[in-house]
PDB file of N, CA and C in Angstrom:
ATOM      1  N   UNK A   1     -17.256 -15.125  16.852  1.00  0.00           N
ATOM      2  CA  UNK A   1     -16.815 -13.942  17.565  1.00  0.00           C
ATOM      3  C   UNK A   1     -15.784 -13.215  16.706  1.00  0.00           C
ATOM      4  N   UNK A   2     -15.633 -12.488  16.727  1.00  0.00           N
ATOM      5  CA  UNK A   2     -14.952 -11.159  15.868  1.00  0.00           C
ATOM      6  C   UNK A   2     -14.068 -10.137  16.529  1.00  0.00           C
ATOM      7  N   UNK A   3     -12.771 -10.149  16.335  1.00  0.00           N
ATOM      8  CA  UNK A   3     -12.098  -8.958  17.060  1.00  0.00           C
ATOM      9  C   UNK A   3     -11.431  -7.878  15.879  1.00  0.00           C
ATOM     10  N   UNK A   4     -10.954  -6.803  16.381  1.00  0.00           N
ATOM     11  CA  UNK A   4     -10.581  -5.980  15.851  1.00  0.00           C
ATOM     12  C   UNK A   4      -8.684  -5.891  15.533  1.00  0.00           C
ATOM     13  N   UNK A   5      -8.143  -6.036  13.963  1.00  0.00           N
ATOM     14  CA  UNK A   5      -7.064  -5.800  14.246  1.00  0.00           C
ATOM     15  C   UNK A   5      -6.579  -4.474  14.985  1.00  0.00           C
ATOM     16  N   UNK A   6      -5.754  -4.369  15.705  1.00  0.00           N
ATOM     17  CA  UNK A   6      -5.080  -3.581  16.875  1.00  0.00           C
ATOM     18  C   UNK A   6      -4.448  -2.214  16.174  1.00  0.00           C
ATOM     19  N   UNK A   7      -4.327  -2.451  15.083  1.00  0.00           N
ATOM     20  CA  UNK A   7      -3.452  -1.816  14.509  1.00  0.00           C
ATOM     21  C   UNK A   7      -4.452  -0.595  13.280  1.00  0.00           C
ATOM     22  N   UNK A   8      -5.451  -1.338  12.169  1.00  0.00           N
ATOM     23  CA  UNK A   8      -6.222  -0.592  11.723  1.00  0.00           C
ATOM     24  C   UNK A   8      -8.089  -0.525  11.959  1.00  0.00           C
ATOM     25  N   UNK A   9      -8.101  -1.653  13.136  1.00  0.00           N
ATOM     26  CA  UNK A   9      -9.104  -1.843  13.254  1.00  0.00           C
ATOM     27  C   UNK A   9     -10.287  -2.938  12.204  1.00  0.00           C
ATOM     28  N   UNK A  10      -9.702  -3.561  10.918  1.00  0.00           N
ATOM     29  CA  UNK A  10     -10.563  -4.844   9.948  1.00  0.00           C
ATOM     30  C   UNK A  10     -10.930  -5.733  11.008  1.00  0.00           C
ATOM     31  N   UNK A  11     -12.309  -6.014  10.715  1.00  0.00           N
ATOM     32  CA  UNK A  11     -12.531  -7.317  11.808  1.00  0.00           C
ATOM     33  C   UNK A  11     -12.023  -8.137  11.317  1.00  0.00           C
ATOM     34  N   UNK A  12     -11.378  -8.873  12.143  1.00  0.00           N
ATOM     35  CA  UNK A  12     -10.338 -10.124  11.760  1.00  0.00           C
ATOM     36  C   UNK A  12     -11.136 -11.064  13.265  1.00  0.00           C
ATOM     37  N   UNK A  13     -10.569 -12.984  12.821  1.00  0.00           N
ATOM     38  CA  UNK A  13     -10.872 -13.231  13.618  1.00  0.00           C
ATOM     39  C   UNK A  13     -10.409 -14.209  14.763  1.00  0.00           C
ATOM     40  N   UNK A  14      -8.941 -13.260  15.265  1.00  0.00           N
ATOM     41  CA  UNK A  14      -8.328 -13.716  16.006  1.00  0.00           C
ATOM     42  C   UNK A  14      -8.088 -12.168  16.830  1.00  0.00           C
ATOM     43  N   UNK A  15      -6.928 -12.853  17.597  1.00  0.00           N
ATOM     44  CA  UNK A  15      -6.441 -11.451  18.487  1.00  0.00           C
ATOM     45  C   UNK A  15      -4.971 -10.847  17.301  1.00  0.00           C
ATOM     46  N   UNK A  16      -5.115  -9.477  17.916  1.00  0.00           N
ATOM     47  CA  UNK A  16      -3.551  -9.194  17.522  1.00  0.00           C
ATOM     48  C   UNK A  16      -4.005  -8.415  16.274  1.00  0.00           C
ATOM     49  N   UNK A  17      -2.819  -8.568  15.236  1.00  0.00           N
ATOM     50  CA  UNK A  17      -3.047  -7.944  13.799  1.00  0.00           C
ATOM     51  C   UNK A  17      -3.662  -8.127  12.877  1.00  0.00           C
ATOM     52  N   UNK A  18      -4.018  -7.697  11.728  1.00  0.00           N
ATOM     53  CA  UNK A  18      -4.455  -8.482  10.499  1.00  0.00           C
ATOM     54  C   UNK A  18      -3.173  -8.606   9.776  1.00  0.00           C
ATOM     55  N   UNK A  19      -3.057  -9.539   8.450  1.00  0.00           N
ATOM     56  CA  UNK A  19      -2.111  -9.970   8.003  1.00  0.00           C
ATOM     57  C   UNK A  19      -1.981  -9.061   7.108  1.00  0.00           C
ATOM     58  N   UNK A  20      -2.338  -7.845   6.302  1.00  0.00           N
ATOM     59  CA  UNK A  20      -2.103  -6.804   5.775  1.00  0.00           C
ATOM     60  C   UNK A  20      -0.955  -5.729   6.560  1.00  0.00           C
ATOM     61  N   UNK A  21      -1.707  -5.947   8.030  1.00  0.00           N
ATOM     62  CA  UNK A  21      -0.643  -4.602   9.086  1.00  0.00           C
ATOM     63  C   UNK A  21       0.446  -5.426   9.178  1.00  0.00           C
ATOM     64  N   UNK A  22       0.445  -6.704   9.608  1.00  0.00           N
ATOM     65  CA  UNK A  22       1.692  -7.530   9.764  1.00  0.00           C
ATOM     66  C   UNK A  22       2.451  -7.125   8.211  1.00  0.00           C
ATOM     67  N   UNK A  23       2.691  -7.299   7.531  1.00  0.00           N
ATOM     68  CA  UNK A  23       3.071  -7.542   6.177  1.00  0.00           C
ATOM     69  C   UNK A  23       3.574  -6.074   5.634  1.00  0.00           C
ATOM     70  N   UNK A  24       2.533  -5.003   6.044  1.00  0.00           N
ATOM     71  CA  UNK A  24       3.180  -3.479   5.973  1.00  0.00           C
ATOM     72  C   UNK A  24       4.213  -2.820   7.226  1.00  0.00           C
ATOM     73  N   UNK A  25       4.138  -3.759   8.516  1.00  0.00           N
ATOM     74  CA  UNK A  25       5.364  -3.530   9.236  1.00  0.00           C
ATOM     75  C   UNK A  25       6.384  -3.913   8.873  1.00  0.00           C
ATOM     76  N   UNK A  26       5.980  -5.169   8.326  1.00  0.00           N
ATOM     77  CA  UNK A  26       7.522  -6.033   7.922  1.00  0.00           C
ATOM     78  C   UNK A  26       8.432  -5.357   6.321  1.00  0.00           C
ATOM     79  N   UNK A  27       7.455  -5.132   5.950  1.00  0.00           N
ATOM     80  CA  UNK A  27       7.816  -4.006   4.863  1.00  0.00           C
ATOM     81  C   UNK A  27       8.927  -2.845   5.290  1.00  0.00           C
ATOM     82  N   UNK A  28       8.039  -2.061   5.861  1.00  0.00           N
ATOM     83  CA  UNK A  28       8.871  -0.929   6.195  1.00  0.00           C
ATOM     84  C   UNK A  28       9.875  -1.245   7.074  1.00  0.00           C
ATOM     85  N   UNK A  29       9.643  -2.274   8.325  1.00  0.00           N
ATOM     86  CA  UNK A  29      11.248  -2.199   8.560  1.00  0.00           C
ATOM     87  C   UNK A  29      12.339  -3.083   7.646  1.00  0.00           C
ATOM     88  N   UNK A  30      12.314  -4.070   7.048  1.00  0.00           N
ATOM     89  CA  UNK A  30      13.207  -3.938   5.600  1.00  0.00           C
ATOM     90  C   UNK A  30      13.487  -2.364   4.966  1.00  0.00           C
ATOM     91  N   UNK A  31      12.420  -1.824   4.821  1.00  0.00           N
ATOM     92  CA  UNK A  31      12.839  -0.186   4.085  1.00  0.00           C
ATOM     93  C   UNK A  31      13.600   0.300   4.975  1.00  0.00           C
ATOM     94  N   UNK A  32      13.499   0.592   6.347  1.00  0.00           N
ATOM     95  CA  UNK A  32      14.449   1.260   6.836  1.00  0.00           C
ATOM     96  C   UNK A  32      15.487   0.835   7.672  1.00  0.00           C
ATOM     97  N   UNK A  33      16.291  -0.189   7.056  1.00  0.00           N
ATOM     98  CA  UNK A  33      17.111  -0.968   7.005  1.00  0.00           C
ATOM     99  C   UNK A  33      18.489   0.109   6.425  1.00  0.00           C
ATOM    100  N   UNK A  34      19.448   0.739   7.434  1.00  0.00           N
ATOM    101  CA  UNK A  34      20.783   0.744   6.743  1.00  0.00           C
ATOM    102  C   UNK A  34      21.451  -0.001   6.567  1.00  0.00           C
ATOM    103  N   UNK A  35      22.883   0.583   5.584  1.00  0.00           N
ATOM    104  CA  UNK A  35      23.241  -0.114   4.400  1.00  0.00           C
ATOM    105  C   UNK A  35      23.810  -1.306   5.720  1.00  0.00           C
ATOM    106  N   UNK A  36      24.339  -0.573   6.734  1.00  0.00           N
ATOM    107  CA  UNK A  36      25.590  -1.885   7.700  1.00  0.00           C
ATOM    108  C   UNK A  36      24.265  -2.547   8.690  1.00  0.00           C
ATOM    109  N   UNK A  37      22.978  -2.598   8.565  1.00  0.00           N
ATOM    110  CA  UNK A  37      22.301  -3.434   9.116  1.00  0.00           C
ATOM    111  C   UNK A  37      21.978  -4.659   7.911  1.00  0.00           C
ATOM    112  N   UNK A  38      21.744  -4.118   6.840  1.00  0.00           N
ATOM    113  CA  UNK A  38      21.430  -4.881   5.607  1.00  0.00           C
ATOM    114  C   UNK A  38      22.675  -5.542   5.328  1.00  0.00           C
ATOM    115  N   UNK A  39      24.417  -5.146   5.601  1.00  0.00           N
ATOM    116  CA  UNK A  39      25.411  -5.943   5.394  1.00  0.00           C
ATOM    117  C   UNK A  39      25.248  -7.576   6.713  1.00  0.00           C
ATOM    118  N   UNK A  40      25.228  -6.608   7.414  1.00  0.00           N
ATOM    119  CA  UNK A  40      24.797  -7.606   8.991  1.00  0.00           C
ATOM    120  C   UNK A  40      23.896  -8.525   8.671  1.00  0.00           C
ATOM    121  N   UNK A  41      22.768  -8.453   8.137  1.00  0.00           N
ATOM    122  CA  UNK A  41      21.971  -9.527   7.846  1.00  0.00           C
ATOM    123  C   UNK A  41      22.166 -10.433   6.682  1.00  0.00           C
ATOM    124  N   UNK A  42      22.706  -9.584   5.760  1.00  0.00           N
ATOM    125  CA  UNK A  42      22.899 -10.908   4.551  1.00  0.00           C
ATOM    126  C   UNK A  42      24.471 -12.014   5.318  1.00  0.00           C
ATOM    127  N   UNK A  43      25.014 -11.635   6.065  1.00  0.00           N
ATOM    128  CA  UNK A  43      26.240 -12.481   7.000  1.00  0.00           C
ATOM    129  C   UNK A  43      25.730 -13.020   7.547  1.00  0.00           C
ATOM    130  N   UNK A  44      24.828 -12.974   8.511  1.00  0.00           N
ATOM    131  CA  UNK A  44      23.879 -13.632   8.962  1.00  0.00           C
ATOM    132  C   UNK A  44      22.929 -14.623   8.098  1.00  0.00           C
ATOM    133  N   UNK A  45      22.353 -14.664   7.303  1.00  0.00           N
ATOM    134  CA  UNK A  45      22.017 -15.111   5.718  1.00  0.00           C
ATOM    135  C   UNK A  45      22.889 -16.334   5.777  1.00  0.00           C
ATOM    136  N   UNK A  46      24.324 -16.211   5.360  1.00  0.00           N
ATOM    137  CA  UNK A  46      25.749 -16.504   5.073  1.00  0.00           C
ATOM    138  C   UNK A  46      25.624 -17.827   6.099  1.00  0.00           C
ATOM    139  N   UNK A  47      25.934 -17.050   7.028  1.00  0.00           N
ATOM    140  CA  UNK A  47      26.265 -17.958   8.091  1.00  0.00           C
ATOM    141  C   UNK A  47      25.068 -19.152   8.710  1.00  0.00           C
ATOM    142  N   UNK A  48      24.300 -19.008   8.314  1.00  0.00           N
ATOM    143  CA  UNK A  48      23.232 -19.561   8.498  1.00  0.00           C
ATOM    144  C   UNK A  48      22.290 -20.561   7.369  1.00  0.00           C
ATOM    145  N   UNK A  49      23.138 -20.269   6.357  1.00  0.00           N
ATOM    146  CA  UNK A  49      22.452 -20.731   4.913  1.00  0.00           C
ATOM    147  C   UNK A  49      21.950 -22.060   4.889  1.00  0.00           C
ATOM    148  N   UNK A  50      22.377 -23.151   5.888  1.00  0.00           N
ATOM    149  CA  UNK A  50      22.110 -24.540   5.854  1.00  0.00           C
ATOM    150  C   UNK A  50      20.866 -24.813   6.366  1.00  0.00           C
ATOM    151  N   UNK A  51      20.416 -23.660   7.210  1.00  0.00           N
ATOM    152  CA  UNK A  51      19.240 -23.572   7.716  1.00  0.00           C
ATOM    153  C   UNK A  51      17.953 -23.317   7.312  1.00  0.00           C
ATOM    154  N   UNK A  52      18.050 -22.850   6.369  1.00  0.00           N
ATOM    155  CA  UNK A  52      17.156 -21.802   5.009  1.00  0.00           C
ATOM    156  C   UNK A  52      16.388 -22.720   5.180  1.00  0.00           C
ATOM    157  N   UNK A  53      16.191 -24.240   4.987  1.00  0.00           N
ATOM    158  CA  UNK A  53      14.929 -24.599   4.481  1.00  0.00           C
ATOM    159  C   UNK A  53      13.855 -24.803   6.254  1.00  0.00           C
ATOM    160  N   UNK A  54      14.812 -24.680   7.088  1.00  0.00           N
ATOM    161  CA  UNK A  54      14.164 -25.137   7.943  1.00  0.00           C
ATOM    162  C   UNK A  54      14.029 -24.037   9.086  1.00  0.00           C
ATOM    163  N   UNK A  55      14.494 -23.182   8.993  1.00  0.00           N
ATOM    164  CA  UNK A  55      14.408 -21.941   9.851  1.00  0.00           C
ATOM    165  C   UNK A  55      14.310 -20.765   8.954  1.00  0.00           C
ATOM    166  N   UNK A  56      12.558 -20.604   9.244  1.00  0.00           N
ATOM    167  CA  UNK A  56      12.065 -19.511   8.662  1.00  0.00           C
ATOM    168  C   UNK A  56      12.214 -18.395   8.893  1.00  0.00           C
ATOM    169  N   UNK A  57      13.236 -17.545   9.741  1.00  0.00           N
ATOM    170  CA  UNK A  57      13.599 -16.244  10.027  1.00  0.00           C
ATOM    171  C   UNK A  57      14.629 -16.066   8.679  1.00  0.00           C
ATOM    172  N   UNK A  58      15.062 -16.839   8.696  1.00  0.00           N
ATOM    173  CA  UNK A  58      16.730 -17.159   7.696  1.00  0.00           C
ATOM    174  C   UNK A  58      15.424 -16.637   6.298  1.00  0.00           C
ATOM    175  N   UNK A  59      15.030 -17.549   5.737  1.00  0.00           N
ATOM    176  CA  UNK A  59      14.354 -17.581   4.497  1.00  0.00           C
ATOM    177  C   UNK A  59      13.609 -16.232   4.289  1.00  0.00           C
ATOM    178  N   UNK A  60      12.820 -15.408   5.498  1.00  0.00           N
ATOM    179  CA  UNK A  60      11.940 -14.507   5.707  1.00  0.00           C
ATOM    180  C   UNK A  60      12.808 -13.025   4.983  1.00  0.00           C
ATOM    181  N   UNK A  61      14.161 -13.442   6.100  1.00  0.00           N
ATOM    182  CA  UNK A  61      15.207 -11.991   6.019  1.00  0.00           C
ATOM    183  C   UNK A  61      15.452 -12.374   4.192  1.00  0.00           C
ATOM    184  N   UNK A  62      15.582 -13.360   3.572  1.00  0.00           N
ATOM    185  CA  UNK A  62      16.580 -13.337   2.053  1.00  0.00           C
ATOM    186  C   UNK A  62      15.592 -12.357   1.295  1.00  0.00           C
ATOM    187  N   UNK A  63      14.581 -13.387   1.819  1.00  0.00           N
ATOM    188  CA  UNK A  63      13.340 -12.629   1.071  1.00  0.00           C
ATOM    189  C   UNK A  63      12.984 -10.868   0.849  1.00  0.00           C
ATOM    190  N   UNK A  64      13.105 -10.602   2.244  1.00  0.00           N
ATOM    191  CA  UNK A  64      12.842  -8.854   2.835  1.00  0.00           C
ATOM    192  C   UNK A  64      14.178  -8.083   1.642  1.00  0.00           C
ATOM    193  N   UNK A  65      15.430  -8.792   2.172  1.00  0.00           N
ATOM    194  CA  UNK A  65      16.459  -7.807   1.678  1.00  0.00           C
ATOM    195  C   UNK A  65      16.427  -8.467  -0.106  1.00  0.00           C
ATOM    196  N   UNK A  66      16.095  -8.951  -0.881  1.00  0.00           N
ATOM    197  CA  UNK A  66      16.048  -9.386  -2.037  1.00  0.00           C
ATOM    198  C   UNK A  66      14.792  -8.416  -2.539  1.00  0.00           C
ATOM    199  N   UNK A  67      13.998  -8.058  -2.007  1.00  0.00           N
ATOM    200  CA  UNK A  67      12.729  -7.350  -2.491  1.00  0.00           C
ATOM    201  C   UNK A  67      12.980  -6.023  -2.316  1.00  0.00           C
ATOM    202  N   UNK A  68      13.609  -5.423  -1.338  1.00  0.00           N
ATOM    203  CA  UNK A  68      13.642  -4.416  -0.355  1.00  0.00           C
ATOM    204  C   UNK A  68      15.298  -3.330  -0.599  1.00  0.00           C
ATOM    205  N   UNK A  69      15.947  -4.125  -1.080  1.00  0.00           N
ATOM    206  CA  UNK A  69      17.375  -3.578  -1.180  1.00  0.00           C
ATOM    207  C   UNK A  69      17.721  -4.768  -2.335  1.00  0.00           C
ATOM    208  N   UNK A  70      18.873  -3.615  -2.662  1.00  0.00           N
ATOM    209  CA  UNK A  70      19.933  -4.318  -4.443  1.00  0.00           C
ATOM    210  C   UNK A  70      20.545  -4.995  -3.277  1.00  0.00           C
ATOM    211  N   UNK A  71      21.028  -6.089  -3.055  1.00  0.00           N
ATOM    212  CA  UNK A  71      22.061  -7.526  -2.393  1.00  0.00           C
ATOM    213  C   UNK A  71      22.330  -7.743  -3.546  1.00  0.00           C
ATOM    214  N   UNK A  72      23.596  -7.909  -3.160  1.00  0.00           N
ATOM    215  CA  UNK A  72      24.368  -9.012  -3.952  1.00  0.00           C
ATOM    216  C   UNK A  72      24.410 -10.062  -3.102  1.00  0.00           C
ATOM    217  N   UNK A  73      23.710 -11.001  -4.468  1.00  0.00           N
ATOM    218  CA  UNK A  73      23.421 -12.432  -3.807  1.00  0.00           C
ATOM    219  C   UNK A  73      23.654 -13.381  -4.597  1.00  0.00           C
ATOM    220  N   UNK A  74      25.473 -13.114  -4.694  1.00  0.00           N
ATOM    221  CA  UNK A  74      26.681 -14.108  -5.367  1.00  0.00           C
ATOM    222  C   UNK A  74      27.668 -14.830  -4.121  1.00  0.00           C
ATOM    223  N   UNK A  75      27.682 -13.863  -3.053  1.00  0.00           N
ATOM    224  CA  UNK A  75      27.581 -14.287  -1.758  1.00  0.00           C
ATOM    225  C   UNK A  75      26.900 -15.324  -1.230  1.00  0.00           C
ATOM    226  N   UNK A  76      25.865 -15.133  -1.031  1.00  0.00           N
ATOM    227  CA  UNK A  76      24.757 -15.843  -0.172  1.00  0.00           C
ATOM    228  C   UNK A  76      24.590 -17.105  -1.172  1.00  0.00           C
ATOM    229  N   UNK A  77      25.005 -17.507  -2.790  1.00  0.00           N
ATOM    230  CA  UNK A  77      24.355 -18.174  -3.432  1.00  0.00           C
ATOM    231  C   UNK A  77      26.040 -19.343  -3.350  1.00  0.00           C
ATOM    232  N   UNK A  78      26.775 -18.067  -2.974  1.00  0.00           N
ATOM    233  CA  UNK A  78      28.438 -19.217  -2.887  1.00  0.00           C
ATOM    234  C   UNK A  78      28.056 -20.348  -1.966  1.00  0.00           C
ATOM    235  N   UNK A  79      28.045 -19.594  -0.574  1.00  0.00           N
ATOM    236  CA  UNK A  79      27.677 -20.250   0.561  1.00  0.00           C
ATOM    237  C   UNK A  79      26.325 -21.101   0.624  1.00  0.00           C
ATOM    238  N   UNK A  80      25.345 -21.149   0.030  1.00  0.00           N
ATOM    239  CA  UNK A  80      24.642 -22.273  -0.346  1.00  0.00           C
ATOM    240  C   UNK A  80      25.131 -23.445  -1.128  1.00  0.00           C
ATOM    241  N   UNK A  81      26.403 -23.261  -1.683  1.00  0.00           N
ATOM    242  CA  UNK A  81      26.644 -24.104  -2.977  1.00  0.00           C
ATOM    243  C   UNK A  81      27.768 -24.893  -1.964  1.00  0.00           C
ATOM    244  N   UNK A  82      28.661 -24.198  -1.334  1.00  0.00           N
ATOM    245  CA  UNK A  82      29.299 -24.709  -0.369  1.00  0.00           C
ATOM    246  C   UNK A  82      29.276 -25.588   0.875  1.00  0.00           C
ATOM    247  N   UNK A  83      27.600 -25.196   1.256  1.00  0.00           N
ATOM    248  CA  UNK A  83      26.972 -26.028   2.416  1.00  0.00           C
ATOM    249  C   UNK A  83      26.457 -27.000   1.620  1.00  0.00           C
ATOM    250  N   UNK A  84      26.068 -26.897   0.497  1.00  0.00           N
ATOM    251  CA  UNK A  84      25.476 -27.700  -0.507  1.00  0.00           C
ATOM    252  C   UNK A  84      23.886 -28.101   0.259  1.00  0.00           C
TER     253      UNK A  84
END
């Protein structure tokens, strides 16, 4: 059986999106990310760093704002070294 992603219509074959539309939403909202939402999240990043390997929102966001925006990530790399 065959459904339609929701979004551009590729038969895909589940419900919901295809992993192209997923992947170009997640895109653009990283792009339109201001500068004090992008500060907010790398603190978040920060504060959360012990989690990275095991909570994939944490790892998802380093990723978005590392691809997506210049971070400085002398910060985020302290606080890994610190949580060790």
């Amino acid at each position: 059986m065959s459904n339609q992603c929701q979004e551009c219509g590729k038969s895909i074959v589940f419900n919901g999106i295809c992993y192209r539309c997923r992947n170009k939403n997640q895109r653009e909202a990283y792009q339109a990310m201001s500068s004090e939402e992008v500060e907010k999240m790398v603190e978040s990043i920060i504060s959360n760093i012990e989690t990275i390997g095991e909570w994939d929102q944490v790892y998802q966001d380093f990723n978005g704002l590392l691809g997506y925006h210049d971070i400085n990530t002398a910060q985020i790399a302290q606080a890994a070294f610190d949580k060790g």
